[in-house]
PDB file of N, CA and C in Angstrom:
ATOM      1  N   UNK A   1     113.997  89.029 115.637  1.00  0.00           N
ATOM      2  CA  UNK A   1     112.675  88.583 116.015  1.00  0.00           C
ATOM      3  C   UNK A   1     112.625  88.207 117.483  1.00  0.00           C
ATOM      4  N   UNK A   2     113.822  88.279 118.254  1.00  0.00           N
ATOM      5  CA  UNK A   2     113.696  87.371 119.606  1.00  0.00           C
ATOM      6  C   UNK A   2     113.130  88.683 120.103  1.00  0.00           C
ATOM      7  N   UNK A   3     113.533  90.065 119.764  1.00  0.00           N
ATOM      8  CA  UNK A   3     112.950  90.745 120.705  1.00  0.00           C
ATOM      9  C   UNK A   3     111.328  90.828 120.579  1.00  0.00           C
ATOM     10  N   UNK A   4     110.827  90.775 119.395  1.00  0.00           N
ATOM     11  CA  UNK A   4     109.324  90.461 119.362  1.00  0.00           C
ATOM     12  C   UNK A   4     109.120  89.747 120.393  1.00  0.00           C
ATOM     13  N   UNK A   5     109.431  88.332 120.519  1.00  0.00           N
ATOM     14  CA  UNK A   5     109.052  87.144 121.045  1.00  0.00           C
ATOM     15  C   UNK A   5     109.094  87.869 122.731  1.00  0.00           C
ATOM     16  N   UNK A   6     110.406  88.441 123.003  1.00  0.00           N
ATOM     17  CA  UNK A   6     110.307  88.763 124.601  1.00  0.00           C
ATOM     18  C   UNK A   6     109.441  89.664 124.682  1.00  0.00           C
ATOM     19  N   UNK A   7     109.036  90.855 123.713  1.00  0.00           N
ATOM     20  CA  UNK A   7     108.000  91.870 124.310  1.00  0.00           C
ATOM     21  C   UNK A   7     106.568  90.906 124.577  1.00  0.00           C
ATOM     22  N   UNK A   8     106.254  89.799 123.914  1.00  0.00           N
ATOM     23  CA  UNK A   8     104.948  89.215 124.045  1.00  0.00           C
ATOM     24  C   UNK A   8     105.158  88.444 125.146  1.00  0.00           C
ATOM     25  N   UNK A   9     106.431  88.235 125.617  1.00  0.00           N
ATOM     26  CA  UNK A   9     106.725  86.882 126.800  1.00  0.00           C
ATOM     27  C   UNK A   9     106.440  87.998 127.845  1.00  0.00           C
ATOM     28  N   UNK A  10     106.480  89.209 128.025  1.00  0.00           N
ATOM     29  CA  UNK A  10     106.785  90.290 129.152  1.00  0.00           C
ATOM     30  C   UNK A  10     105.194  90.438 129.161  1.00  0.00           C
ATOM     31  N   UNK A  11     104.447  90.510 127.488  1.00  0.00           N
ATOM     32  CA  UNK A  11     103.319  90.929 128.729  1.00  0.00           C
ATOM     33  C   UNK A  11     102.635  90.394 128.664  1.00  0.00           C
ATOM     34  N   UNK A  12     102.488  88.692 128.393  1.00  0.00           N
ATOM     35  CA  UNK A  12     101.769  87.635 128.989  1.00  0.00           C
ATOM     36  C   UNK A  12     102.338  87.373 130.962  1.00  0.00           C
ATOM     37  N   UNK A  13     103.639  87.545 130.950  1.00  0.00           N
ATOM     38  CA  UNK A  13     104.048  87.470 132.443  1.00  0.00           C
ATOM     39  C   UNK A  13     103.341  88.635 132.810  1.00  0.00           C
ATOM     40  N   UNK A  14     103.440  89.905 132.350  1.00  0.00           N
ATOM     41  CA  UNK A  14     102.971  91.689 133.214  1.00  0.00           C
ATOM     42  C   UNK A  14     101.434  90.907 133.613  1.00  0.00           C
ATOM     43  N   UNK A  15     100.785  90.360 132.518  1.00  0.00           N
ATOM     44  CA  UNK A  15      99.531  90.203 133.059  1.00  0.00           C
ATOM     45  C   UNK A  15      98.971  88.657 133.802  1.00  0.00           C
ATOM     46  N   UNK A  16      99.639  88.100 133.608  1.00  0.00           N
ATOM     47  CA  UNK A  16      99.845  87.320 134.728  1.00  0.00           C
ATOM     48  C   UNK A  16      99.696  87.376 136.455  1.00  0.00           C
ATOM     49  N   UNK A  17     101.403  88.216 136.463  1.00  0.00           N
ATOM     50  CA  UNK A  17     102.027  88.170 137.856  1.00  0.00           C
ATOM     51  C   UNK A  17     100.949  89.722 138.531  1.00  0.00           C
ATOM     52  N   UNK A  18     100.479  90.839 137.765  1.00  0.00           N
ATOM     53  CA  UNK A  18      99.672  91.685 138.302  1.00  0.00           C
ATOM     54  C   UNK A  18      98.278  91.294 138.426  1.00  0.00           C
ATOM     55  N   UNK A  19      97.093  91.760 139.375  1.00  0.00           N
ATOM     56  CA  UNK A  19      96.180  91.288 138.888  1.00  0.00           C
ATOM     57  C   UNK A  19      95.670  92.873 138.857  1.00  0.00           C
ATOM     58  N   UNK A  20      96.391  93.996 139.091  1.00  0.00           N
ATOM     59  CA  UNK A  20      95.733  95.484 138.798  1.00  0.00           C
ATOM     60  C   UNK A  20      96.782  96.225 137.660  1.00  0.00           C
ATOM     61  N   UNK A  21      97.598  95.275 137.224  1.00  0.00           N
ATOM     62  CA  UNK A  21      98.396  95.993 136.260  1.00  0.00           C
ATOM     63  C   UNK A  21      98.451  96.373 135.156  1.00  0.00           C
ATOM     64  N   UNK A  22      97.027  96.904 135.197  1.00  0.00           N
ATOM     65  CA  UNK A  22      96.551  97.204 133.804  1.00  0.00           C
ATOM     66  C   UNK A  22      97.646  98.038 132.682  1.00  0.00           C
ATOM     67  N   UNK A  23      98.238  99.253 133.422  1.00  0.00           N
ATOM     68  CA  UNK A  23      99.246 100.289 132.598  1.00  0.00           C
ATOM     69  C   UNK A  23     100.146  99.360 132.495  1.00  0.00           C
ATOM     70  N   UNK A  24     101.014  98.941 133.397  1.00  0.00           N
ATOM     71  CA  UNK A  24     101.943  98.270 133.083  1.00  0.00           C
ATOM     72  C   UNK A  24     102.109  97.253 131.624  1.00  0.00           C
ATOM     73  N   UNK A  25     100.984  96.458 131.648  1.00  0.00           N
ATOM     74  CA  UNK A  25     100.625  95.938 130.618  1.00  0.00           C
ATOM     75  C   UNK A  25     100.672  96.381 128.984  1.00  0.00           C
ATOM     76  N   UNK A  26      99.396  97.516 129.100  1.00  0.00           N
ATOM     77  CA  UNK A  26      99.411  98.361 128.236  1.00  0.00           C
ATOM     78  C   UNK A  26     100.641  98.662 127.562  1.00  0.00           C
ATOM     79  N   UNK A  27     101.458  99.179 128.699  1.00  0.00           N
ATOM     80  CA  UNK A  27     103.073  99.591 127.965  1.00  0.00           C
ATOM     81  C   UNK A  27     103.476  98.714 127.564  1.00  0.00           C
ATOM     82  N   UNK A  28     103.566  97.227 127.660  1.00  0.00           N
ATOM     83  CA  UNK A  28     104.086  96.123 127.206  1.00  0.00           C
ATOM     84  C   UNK A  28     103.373  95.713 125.736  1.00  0.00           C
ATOM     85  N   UNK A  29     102.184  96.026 125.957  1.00  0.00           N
ATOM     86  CA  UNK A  29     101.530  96.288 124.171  1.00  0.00           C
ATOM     87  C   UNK A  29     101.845  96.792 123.500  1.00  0.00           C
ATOM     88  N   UNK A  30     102.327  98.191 123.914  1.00  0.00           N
ATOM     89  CA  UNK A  30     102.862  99.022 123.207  1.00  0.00           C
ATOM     90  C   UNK A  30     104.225  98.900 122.438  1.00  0.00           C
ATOM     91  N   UNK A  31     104.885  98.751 123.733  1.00  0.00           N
ATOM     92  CA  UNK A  31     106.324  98.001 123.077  1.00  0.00           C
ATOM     93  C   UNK A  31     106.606  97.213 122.015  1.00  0.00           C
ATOM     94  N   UNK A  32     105.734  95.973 122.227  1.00  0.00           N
ATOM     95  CA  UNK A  32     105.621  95.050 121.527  1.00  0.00           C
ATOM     96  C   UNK A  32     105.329  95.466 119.654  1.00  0.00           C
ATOM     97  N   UNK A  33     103.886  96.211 119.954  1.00  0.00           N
ATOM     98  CA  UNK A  33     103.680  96.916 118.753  1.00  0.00           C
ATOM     99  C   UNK A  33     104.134  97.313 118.463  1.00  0.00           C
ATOM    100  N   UNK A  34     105.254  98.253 118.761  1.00  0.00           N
ATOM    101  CA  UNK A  34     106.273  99.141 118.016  1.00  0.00           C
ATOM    102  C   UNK A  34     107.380  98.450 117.436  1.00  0.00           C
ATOM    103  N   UNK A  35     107.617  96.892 118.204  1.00  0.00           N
ATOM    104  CA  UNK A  35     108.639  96.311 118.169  1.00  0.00           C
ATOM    105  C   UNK A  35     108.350  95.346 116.654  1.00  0.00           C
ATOM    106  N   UNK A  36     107.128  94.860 116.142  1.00  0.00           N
ATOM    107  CA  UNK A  36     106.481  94.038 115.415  1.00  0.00           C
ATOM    108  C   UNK A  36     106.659  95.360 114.145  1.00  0.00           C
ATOM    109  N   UNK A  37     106.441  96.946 114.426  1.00  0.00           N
ATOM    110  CA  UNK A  37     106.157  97.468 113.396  1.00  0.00           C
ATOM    111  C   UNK A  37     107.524  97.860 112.626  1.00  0.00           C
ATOM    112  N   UNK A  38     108.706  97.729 113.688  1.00  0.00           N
ATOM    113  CA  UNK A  38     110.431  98.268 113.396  1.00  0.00           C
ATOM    114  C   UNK A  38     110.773  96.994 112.587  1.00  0.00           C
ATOM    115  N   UNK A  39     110.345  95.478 113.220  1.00  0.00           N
ATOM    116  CA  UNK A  39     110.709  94.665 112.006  1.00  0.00           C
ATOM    117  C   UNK A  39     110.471  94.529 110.595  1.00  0.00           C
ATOM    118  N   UNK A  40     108.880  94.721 110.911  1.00  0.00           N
ATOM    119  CA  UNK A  40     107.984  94.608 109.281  1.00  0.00           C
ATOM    120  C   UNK A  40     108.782  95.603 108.857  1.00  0.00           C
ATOM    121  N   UNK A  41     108.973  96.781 109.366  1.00  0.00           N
ATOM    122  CA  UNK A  41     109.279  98.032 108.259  1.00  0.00           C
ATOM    123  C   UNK A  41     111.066  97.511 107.359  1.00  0.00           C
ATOM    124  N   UNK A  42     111.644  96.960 108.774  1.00  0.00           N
ATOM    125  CA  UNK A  42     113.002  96.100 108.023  1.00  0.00           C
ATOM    126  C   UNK A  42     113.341  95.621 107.581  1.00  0.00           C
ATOM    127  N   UNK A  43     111.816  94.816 107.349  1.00  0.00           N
ATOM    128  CA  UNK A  43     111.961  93.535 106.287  1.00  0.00           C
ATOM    129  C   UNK A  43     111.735  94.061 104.974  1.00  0.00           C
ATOM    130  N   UNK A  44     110.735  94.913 105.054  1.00  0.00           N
ATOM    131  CA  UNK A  44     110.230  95.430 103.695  1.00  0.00           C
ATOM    132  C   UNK A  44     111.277  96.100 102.834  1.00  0.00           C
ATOM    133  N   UNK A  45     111.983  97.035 103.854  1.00  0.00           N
ATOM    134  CA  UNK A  45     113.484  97.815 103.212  1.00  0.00           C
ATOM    135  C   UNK A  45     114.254  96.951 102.735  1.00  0.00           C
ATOM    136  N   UNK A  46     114.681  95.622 103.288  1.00  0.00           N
ATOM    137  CA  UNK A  46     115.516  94.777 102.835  1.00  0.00           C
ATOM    138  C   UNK A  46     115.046  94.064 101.776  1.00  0.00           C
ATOM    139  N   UNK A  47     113.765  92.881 101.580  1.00  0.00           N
ATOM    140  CA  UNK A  47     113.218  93.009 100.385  1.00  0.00           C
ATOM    141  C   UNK A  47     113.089  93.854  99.120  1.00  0.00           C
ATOM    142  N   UNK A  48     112.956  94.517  99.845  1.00  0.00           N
ATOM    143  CA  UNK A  48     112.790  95.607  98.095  1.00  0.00           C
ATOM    144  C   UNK A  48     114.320  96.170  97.708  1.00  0.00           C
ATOM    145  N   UNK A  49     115.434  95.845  98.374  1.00  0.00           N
ATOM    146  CA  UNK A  49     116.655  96.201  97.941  1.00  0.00           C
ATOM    147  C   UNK A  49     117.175  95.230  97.523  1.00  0.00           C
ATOM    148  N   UNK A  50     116.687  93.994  97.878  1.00  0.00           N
ATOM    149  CA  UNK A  50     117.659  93.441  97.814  1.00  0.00           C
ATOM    150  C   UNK A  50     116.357  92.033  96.212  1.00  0.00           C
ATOM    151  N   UNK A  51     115.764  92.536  96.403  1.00  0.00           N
ATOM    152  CA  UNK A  51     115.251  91.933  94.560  1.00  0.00           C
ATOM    153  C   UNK A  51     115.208  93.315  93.533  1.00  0.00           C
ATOM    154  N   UNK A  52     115.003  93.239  92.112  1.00  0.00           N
ATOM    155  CA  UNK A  52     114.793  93.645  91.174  1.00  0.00           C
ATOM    156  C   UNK A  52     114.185  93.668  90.302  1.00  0.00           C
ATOM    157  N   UNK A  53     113.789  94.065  89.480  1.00  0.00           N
ATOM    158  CA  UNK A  53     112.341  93.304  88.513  1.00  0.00           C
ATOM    159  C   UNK A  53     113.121  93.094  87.356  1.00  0.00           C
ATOM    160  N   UNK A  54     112.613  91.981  86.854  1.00  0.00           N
ATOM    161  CA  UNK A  54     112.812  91.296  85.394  1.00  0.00           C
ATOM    162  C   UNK A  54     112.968  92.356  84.435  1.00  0.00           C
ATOM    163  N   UNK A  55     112.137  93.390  84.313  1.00  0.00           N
ATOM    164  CA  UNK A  55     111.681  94.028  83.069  1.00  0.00           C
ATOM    165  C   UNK A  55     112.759  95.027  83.266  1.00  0.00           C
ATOM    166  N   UNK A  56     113.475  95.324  84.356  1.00  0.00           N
ATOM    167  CA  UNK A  56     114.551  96.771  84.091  1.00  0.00           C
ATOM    168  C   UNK A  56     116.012  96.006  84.562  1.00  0.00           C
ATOM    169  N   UNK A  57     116.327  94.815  83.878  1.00  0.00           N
ATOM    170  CA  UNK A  57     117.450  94.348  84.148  1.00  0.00           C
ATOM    171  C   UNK A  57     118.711  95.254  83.908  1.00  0.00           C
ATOM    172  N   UNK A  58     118.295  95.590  82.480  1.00  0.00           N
ATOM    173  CA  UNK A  58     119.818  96.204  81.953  1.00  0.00           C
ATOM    174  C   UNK A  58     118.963  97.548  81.554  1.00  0.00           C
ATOM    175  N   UNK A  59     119.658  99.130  81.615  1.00  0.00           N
ATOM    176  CA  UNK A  59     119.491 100.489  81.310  1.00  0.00           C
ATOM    177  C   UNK A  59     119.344  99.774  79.571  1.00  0.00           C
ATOM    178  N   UNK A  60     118.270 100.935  79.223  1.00  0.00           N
ATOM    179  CA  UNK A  60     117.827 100.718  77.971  1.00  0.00           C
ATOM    180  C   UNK A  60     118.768 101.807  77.362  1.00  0.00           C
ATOM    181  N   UNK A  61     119.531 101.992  76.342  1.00  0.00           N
ATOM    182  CA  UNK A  61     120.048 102.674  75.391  1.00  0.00           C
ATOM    183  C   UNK A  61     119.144 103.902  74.638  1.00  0.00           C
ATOM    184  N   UNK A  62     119.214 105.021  75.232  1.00  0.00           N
ATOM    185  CA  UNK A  62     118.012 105.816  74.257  1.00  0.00           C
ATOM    186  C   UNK A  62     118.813 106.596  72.844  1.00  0.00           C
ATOM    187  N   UNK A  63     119.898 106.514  72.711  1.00  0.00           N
ATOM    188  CA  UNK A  63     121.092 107.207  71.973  1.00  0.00           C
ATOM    189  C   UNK A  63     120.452 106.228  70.509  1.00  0.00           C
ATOM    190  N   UNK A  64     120.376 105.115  70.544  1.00  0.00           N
ATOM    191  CA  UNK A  64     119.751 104.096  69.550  1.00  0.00           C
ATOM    192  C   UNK A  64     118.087 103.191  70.108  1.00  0.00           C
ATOM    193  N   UNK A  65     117.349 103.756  69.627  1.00  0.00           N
ATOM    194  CA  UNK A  65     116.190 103.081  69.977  1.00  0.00           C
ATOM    195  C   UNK A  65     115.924 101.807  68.972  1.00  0.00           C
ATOM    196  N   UNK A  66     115.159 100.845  69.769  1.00  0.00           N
ATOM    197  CA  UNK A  66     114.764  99.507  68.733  1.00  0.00           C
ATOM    198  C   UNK A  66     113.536  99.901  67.955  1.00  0.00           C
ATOM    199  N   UNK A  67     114.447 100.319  66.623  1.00  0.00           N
ATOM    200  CA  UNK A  67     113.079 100.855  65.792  1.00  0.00           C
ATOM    201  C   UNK A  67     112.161  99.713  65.198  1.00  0.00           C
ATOM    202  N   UNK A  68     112.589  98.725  65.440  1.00  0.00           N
ATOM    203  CA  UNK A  68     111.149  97.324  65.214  1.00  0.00           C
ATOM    204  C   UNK A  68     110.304  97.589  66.463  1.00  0.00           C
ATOM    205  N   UNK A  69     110.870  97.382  67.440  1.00  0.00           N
ATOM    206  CA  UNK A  69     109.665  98.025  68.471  1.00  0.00           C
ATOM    207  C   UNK A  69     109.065  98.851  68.285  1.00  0.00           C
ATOM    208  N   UNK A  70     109.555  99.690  67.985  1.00  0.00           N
ATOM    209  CA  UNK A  70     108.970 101.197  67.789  1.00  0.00           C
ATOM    210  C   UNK A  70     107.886 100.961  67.382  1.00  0.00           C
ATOM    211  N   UNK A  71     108.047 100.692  65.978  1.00  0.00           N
ATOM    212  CA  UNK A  71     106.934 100.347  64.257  1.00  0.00           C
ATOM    213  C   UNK A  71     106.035  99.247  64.974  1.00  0.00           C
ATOM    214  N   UNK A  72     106.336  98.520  65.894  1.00  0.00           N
ATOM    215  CA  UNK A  72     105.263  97.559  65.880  1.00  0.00           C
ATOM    216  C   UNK A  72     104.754  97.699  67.244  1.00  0.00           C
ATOM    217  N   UNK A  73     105.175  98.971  68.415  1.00  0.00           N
ATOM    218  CA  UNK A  73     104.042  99.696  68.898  1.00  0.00           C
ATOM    219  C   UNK A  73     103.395 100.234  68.077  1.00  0.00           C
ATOM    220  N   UNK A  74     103.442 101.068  67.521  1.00  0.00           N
ATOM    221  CA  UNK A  74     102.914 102.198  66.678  1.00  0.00           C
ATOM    222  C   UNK A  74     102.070 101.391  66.240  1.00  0.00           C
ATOM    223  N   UNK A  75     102.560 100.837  65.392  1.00  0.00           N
ATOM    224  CA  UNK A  75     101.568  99.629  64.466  1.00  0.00           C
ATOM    225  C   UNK A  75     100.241  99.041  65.024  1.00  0.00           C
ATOM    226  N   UNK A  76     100.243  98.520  66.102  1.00  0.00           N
ATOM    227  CA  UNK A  76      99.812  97.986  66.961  1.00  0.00           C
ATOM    228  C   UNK A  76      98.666  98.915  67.565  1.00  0.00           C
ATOM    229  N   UNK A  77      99.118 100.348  67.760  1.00  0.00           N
ATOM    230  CA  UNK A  77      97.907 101.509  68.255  1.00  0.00           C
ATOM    231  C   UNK A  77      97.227 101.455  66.967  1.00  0.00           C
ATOM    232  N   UNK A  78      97.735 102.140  65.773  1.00  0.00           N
ATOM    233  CA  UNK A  78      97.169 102.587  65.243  1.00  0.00           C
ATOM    234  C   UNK A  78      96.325 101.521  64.766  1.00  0.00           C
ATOM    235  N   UNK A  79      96.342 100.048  64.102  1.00  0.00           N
ATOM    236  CA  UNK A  79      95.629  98.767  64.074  1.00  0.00           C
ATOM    237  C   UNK A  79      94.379  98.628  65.148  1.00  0.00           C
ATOM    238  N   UNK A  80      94.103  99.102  66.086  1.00  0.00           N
ATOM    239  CA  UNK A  80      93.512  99.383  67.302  1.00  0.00           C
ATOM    240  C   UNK A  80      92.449 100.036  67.304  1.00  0.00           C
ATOM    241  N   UNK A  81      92.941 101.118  67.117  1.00  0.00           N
ATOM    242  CA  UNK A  81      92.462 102.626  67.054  1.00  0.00           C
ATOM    243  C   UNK A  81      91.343 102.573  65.608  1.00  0.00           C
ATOM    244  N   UNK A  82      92.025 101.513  64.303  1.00  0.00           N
ATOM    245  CA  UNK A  82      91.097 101.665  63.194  1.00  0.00           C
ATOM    246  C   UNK A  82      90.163 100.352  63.605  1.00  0.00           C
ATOM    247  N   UNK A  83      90.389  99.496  64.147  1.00  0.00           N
ATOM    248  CA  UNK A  83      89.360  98.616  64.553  1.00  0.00           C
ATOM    249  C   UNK A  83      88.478  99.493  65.703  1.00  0.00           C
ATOM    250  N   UNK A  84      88.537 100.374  66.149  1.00  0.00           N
ATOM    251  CA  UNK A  84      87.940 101.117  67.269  1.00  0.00           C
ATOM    252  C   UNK A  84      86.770 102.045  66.207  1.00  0.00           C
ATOM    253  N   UNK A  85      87.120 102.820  65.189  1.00  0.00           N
ATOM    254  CA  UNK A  85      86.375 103.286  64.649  1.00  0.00           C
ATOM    255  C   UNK A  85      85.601 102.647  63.731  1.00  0.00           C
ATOM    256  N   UNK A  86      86.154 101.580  63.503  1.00  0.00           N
ATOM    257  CA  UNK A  86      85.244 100.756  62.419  1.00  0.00           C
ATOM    258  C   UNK A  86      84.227 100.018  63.202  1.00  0.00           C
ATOM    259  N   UNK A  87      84.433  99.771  64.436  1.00  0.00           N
ATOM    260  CA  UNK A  87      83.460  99.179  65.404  1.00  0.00           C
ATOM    261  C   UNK A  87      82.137 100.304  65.609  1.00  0.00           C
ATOM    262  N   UNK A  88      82.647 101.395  65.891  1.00  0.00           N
ATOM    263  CA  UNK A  88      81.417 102.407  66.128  1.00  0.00           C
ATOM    264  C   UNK A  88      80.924 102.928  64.781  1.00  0.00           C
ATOM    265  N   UNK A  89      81.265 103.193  63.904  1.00  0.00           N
ATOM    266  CA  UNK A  89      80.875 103.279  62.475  1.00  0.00           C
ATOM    267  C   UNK A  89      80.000 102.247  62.584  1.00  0.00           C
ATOM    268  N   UNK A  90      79.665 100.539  62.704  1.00  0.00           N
ATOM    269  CA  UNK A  90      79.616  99.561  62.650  1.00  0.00           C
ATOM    270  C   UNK A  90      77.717 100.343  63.680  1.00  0.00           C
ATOM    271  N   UNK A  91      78.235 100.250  64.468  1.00  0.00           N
ATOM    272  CA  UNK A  91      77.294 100.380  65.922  1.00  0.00           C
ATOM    273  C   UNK A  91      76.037 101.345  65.163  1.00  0.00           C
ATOM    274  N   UNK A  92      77.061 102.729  64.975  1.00  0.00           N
ATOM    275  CA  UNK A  92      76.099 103.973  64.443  1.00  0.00           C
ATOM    276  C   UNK A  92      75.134 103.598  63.614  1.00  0.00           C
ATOM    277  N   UNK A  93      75.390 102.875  61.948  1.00  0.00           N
ATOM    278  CA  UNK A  93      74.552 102.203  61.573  1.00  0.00           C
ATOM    279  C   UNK A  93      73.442 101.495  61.679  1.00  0.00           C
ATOM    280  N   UNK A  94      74.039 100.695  62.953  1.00  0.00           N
ATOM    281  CA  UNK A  94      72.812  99.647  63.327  1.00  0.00           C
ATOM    282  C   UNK A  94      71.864 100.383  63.817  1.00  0.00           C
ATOM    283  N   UNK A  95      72.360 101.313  65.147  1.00  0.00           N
ATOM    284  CA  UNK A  95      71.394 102.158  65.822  1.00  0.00           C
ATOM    285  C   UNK A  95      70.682 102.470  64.710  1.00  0.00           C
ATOM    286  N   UNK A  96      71.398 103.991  63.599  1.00  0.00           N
ATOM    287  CA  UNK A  96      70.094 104.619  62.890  1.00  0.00           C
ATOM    288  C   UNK A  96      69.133 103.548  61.964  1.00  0.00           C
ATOM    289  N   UNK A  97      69.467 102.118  61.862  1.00  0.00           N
ATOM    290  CA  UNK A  97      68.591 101.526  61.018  1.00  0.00           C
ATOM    291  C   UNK A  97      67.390 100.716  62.152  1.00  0.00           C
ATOM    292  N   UNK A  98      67.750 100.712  63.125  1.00  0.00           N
ATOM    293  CA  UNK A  98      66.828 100.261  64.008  1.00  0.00           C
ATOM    294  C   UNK A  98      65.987 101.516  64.766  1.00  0.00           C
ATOM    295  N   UNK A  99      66.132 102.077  64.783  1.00  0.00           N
ATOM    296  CA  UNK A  99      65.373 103.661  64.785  1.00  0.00           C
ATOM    297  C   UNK A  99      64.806 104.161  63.804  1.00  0.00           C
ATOM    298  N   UNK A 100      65.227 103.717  62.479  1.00  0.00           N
ATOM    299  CA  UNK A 100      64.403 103.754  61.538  1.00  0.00           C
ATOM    300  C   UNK A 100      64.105 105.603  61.095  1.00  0.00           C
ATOM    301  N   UNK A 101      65.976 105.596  61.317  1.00  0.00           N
ATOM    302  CA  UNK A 101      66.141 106.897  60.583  1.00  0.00           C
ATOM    303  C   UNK A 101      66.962 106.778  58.942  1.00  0.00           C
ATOM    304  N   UNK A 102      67.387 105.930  59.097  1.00  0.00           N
ATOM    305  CA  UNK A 102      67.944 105.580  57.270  1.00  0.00           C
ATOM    306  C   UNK A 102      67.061 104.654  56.382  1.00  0.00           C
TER     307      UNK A 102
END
């Protein structure tokens, strides 16, 4: 980070000590920016290597799957899925009796 800190110390001095040094300056923005964007990008690489997520601690075994999981995804859609149709079954009704087609 010190070099951040000196590219911003260079071109608060560039614009300072010039009073036509506009390019000069500029390049010192530039620097700077590039210098702010090489860290962020370093930090981010190092962060993300260096944590892990909770949920993929250990390789899952596919040779033996957890067939309670399994059954109680499954379970779980299909429980879903029949509350899904019993809801619009539910709906259809109402509509055709309020339309005053049944």
């Amino acid at each position: 980070m010190s070099q951040a800190f000196q590219a911003l110390k260079s071109i608060a001095v560039d614009s300072q000590s010039q009073a036509g040094g506009v390019k000069r300056s500029t390049e010192a923005a530039v620097r700077a920016k590039m210098t702010f964007s090489r860290l962020l990008s370093r930090a981010v690489l190092i962060n993300r290597a260096g944590s892990r997520s909770a949920f993929t601690s250990s390789k899952t075994d596919t040779a033996s799957p957890n067939w309670l999981q399994v059954g109680l995804a499954f379970g779980t859609a299909a429980f879903i899925w029949g509350l899904l149709f019993k809801q619009h079954s539910t709906d259809v009704h109402e509509y055709e009796v309020k339309k005053g087609l049944q």
